[in-house]
C-alpha atoms as a PDB file:
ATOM      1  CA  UNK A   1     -51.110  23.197  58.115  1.00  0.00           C
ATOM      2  CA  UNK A   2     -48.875  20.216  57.988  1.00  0.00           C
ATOM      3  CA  UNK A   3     -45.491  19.987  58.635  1.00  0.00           C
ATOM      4  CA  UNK A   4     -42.309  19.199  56.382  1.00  0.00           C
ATOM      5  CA  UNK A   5     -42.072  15.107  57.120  1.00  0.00           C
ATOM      6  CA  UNK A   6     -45.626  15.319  56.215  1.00  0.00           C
ATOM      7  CA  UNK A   7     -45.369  16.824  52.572  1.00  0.00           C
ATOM      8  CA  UNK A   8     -42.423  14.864  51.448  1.00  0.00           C
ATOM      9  CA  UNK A   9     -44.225  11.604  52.965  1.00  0.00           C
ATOM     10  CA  UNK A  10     -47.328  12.213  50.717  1.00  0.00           C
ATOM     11  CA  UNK A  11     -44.974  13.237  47.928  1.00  0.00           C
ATOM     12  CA  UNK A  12     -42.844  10.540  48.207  1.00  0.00           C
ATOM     13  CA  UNK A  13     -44.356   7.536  46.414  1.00  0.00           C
ATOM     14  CA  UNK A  14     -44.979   9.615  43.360  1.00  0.00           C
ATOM     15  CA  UNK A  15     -41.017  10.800  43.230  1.00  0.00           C
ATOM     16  CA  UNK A  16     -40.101   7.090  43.541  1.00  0.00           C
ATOM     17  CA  UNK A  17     -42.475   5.658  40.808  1.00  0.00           C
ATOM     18  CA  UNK A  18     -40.650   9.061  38.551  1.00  0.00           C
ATOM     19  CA  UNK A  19     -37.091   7.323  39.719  1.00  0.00           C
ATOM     20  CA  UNK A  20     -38.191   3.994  38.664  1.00  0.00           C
ATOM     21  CA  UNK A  21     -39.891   4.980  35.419  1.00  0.00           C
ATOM     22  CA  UNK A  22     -36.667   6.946  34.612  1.00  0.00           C
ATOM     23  CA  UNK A  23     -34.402   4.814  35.187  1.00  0.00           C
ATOM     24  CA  UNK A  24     -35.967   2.168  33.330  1.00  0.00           C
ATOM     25  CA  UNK A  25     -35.903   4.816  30.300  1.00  0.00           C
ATOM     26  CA  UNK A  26     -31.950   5.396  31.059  1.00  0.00           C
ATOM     27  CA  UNK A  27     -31.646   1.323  30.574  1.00  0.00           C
ATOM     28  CA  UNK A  28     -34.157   1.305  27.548  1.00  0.00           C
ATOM     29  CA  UNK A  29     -31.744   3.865  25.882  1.00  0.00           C
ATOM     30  CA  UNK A  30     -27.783   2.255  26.668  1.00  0.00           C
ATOM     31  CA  UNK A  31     -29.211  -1.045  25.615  1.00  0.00           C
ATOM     32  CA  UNK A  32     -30.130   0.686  21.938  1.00  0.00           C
ATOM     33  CA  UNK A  33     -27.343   2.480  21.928  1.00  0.00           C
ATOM     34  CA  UNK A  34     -24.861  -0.487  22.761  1.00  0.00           C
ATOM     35  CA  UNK A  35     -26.600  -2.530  19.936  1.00  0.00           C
ATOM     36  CA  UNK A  36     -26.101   0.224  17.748  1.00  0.00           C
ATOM     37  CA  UNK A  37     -22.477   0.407  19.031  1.00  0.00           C
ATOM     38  CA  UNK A  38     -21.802  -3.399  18.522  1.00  0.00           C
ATOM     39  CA  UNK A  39     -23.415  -3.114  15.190  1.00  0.00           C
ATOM     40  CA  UNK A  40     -20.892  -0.794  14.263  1.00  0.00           C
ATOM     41  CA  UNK A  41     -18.082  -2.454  15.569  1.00  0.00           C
ATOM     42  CA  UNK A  42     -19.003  -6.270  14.314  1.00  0.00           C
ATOM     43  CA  UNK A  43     -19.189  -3.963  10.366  1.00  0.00           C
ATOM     44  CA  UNK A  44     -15.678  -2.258  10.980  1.00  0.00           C
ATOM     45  CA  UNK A  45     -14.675  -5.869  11.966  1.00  0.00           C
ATOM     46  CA  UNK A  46     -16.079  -7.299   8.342  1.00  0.00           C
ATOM     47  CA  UNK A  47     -14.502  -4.586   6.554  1.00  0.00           C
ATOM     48  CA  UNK A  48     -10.578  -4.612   8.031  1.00  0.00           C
ATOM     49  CA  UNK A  49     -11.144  -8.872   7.692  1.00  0.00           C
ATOM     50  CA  UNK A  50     -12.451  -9.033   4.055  1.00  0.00           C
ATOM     51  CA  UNK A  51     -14.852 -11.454   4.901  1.00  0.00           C
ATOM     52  CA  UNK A  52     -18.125 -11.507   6.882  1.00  0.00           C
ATOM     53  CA  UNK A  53     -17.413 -12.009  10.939  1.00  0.00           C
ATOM     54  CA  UNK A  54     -19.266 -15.446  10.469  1.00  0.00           C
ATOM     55  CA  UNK A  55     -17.419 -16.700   7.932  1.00  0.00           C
ATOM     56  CA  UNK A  56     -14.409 -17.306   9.998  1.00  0.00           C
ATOM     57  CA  UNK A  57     -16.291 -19.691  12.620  1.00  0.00           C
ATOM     58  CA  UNK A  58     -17.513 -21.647   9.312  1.00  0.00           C
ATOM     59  CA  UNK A  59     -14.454 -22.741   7.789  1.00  0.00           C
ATOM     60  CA  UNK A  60     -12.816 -23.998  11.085  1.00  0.00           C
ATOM     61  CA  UNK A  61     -15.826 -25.990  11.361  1.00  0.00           C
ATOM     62  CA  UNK A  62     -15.027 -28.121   8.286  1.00  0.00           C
END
């Protein structure tokens, strides 16, 4: 029968690669959710200005 350092050695890789693949899911998910979020945000900025966010940048230019 093997011992305690034993099992969590042999379990070990497979609990990492479960970290890593989660974590990578956790990033996956706040970058969607901060586009969504800035999405948002730029079409509460277009509707309190009166004129598309873009449109300000454009007639400095001139």
């Amino acid at each position: 029968m093997s011992n305690f350092r034993d099992k969590v050695n042999s379990h070990l890789p497979i609990v990492l690669q479960f970290l890593s693949t989660a974590s990578l899911v956790v990033i996956a998910l706040s970058a969607i959710c901060g586009t969504n979020s800035l999405k948002k945000l730029a079409g509460s900025h277009e509707n309190h200005m009166g004129m598309p966010a873009g449109a300000i940048h454009k007639s400095n230019s001139n």
